[in-house]
Protein backbone atom coordinates (compact mmCIF):
# COMPACT_ATOMS: atom_id res chain seq x y z
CA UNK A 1 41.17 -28.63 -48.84
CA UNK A 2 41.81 -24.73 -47.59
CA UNK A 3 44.56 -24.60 -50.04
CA UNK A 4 42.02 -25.65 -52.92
CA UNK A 5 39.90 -22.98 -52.07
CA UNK A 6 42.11 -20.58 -51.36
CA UNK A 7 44.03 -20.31 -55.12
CA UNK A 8 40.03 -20.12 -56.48
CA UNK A 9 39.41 -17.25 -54.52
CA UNK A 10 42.69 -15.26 -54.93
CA UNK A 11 42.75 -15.58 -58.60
CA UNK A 12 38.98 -14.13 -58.89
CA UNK A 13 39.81 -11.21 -56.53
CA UNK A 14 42.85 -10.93 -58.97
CA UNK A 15 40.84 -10.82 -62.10
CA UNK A 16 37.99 -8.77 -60.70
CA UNK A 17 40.69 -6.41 -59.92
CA UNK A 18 42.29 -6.20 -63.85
CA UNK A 19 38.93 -6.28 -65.53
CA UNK A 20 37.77 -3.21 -63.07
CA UNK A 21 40.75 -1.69 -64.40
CA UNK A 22 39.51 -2.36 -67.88
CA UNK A 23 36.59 -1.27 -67.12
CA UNK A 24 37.86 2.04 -66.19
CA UNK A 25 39.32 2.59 -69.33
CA UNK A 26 36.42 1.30 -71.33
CA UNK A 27 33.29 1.49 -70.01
CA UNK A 28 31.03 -1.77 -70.80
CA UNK A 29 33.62 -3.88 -72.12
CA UNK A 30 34.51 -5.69 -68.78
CA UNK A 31 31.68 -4.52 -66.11
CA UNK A 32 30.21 -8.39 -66.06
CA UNK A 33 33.41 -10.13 -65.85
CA UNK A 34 34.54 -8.09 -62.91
CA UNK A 35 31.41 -8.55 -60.84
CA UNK A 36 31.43 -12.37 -61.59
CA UNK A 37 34.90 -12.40 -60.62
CA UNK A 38 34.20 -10.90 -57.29
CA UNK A 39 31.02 -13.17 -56.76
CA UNK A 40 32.72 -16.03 -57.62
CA UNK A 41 35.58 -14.81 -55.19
CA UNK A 42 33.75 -14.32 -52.67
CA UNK A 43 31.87 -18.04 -52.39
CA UNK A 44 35.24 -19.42 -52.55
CA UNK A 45 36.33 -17.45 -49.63
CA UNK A 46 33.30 -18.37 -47.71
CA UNK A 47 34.20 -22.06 -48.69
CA UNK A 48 37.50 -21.49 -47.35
CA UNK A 49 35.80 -19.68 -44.14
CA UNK A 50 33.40 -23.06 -43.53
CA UNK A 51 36.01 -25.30 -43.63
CA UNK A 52 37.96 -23.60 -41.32
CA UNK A 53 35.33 -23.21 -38.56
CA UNK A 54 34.85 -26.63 -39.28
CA UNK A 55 38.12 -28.05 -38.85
CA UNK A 56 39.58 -25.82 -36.50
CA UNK A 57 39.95 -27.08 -32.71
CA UNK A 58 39.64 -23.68 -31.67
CA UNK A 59 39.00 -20.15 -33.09
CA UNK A 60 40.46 -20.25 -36.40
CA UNK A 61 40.71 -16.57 -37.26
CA UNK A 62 42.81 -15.43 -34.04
CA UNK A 63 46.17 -15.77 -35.27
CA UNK A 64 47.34 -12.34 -37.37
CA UNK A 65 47.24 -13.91 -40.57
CA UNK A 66 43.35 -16.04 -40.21
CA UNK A 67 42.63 -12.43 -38.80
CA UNK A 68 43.20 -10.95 -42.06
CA UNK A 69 41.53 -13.89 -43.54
CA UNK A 70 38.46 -12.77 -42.10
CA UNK A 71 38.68 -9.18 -43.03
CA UNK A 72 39.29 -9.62 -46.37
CA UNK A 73 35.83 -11.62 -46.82
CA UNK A 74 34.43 -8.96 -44.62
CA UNK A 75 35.62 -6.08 -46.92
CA UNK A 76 34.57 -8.11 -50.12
CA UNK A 77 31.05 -8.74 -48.54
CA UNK A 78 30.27 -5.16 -47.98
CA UNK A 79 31.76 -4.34 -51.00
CA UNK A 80 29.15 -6.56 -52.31
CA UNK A 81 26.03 -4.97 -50.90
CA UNK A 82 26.57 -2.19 -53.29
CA UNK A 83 29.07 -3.58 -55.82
CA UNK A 84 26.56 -5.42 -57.76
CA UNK A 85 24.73 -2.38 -59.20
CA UNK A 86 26.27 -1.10 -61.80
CA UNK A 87 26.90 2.67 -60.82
CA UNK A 88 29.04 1.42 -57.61
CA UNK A 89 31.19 -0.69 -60.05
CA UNK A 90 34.47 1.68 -60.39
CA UNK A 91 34.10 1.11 -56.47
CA UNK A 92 35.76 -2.20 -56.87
CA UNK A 93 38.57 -0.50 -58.64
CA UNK A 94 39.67 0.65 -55.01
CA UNK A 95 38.34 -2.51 -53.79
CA UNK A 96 39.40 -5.55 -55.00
CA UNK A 97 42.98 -4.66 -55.75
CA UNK A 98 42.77 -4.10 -51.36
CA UNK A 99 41.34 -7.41 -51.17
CA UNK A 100 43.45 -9.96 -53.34
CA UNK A 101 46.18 -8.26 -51.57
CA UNK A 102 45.07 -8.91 -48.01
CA UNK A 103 44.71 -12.36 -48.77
CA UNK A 104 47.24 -12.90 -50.31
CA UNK A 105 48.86 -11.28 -46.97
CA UNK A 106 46.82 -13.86 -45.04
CA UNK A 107 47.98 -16.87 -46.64
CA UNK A 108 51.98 -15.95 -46.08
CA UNK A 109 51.48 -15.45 -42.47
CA UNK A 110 49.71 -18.74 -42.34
CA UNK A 111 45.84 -17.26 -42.20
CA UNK A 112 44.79 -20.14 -44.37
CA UNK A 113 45.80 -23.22 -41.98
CA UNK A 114 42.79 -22.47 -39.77
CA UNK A 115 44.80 -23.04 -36.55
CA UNK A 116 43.71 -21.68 -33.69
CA UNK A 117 43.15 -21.17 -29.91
CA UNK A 118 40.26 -21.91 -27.50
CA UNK A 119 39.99 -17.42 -26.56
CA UNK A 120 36.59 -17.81 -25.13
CA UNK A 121 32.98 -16.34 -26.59
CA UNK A 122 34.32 -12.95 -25.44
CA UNK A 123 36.85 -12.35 -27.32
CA UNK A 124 36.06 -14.14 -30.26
CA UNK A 125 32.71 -11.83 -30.23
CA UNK A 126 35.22 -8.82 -30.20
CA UNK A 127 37.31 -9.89 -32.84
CA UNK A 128 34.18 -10.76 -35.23
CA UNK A 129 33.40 -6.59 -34.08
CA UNK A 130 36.28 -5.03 -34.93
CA UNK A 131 36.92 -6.71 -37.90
CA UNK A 132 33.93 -5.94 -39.43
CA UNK A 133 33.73 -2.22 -38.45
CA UNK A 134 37.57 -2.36 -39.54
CA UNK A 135 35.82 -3.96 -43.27
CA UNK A 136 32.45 -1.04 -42.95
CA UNK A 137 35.48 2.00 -42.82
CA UNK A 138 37.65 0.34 -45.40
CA UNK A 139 34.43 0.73 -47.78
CA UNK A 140 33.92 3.96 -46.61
CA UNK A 141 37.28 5.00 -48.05
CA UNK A 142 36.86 3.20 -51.30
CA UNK A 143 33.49 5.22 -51.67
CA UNK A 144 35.44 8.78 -50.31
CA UNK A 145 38.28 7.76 -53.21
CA UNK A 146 35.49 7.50 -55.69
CA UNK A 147 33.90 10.65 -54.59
CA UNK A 148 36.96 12.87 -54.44
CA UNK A 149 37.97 11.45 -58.26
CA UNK A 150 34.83 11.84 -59.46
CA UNK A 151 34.38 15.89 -57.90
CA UNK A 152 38.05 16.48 -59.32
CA UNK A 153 37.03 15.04 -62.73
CA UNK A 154 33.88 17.56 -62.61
CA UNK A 155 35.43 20.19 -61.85
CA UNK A 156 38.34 19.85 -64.65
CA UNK A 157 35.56 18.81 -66.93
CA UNK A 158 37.19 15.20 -68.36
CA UNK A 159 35.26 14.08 -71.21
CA UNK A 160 35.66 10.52 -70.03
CA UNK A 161 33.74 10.80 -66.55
CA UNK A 162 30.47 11.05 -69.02
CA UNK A 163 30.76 7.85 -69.89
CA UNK A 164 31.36 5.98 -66.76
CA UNK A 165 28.43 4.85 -65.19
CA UNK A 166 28.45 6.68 -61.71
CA UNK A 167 26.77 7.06 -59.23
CA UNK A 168 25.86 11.13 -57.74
CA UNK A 169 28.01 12.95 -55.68
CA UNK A 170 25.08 13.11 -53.31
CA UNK A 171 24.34 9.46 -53.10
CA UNK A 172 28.41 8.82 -52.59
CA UNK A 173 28.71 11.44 -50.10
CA UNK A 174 25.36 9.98 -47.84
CA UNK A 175 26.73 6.54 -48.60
CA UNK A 176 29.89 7.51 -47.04
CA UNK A 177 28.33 9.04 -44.28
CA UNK A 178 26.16 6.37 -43.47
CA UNK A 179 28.86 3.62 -43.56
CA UNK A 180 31.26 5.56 -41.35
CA UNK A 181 28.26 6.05 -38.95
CA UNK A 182 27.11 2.28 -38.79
CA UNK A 183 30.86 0.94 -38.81
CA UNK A 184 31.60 3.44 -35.69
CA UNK A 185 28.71 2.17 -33.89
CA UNK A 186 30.17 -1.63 -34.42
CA UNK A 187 33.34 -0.36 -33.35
CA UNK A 188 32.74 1.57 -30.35
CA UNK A 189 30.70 -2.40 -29.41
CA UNK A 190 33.90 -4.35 -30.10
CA UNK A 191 36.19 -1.44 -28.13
CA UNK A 192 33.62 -2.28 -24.99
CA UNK A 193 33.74 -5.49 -25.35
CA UNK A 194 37.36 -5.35 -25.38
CA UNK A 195 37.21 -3.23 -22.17
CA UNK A 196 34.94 -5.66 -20.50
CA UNK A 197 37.67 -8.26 -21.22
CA UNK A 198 40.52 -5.82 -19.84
CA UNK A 199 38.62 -5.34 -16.59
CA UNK A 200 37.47 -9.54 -15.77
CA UNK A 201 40.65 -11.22 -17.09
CA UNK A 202 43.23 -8.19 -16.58
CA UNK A 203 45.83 -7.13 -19.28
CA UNK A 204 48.09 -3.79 -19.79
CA UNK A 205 47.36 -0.90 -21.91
CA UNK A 206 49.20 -1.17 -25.23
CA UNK A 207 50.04 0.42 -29.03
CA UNK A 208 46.79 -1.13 -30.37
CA UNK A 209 43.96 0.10 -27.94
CA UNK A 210 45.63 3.57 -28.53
CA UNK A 211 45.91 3.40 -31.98
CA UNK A 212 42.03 1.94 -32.18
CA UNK A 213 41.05 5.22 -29.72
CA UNK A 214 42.70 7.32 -32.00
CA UNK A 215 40.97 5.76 -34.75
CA UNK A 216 37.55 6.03 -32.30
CA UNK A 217 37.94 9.83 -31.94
CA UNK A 218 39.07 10.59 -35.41
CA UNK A 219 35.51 8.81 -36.82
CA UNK A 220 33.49 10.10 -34.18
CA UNK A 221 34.55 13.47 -34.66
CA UNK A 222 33.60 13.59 -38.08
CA UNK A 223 30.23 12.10 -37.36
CA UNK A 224 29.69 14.67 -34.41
CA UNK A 225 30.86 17.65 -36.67
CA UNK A 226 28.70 16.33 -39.50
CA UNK A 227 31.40 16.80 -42.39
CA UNK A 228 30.18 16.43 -45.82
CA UNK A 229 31.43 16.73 -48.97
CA UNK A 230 35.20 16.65 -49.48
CA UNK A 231 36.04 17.37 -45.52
CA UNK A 232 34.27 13.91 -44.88
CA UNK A 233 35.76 11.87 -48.27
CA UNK A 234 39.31 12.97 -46.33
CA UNK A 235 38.72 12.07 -43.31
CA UNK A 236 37.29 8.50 -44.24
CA UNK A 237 40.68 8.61 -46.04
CA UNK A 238 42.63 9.82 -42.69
CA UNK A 239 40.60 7.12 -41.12
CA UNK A 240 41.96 4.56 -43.04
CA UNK A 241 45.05 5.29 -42.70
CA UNK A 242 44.79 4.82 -39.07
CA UNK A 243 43.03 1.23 -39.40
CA UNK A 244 45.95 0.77 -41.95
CA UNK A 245 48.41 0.82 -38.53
CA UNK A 246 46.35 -0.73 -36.33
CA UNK A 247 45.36 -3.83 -37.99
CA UNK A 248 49.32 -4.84 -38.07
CA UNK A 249 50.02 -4.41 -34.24
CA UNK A 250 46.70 -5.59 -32.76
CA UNK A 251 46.98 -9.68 -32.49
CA UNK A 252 43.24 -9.56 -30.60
CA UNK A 253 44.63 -11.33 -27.73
């Protein structure tokens, strides 16, 4: 049944990826068939998601790959929140290619099986956290991307960036802002919650809580500071980077 679901899913990331690409290139020739792709996507993922928490002895997503399973719906689904309106739509050009890719990922190293362990509300409650402000700061870097290609475009005056429905630099650059601030708050909850699990069951200090501080600061800075403009669209990108290495190392256990 997960594989059934799976293929559905991958394929509509896939062509909601290519027709975003398209769309790119020609503006109004494949806007509709890339959001439908994602949409379509994305219940087939949450299909896939059911019948995992359904079958599943245990916690389903806290192997590496189901892990990734999870964060690729949770990256899709914010997408989503702004993807559907059709300014945000080159967004999924930075996107979706991310997302087909992660699950893809997720179903090599076995994400799809839905096996899992019995880790307790605890940790399963700080898993579901970082993931999802891992997913918020993922989006914030697909909307810095868009923002830094759309100021260089300005600024060199392409002819082709009036005809792409976009959204302001303004409206990108408090969207960004925004997201980074509501993902770091959901991350600095799963980093307690993590702590709180260090201190009752015990555990040793390792490359993924430092990496995830790092990660911490480098957000929290840039919040603090109150970047805008470009400054903030690079550090979302510097940000990402970091999430990049700590996603591969941390096994949430």
């Amino acid at each position: 049944m997960a594989e059934l679901l799976f293929w559905p899913a991958l394929v509509a990331y896939g062509e909601a990826a290519v027709a975003y690409a398209g769309e790119a290139r020609r503006p109004g020739a494949y806007g509709r068939a890339a959001i439908w792709g994602v949409r379509l996507g994305w219940l087939a993922q949450t299909a896939l998601l059911v019948v995992q928490g359904a079958r599943a002895e245990g916690f389903p997503w806290s192997s590496w790959g189901g892990a990734l399973n999870l964060f690729a719906w949770l990256v899709v689904s914010a997408y989503l929140i702004w993807g559907c309106r059709p300014r945000f739509g080159l967004l999924g050009l930075a996107v979706m290619p991310v997302a087909a890719l992660l699950l893809g990922i997720a179903y090599a190293g076995g994400g799809i099986a839905g096996r899992g362990d019995h880790p307790g509300a605890l940790l399963a409650l700080h898993v579901v956290c970082m993931l999802a402000a891992f997913a918020g700061l993922t989006l914030a870097a697909g909307l810095a991307a868009l923002y830094l290609w759309q100021d260089r475009s300005l600024k060199r005056r392409e002819a082709r960036i009036l005809r792409l429905r976009v959204p302001p630099l303004e409206a990108l650059e408090r969207l960004t802002g925004r997201t980074v601030a509501v993902s770091l708050a959901v991350l600095t909850a799963g980093i307690l919650l993590g702590l709180v699990r260090f201190a009752t069951e015990g555990g040793s200090f390792d490359a993924a809580m430092g990496v995830t501080l790092v990660a911490w600061a480098l957000y929290s800075g840039a919040v603090v500071a109150r970047l805008h403009g470009r400054r903030l669209a690079r550090a979302s990108l510097m940000g990402l980077v970091v999430v990049l290495v700590v996603l591969p190392i941390t096994h949430f256990a």
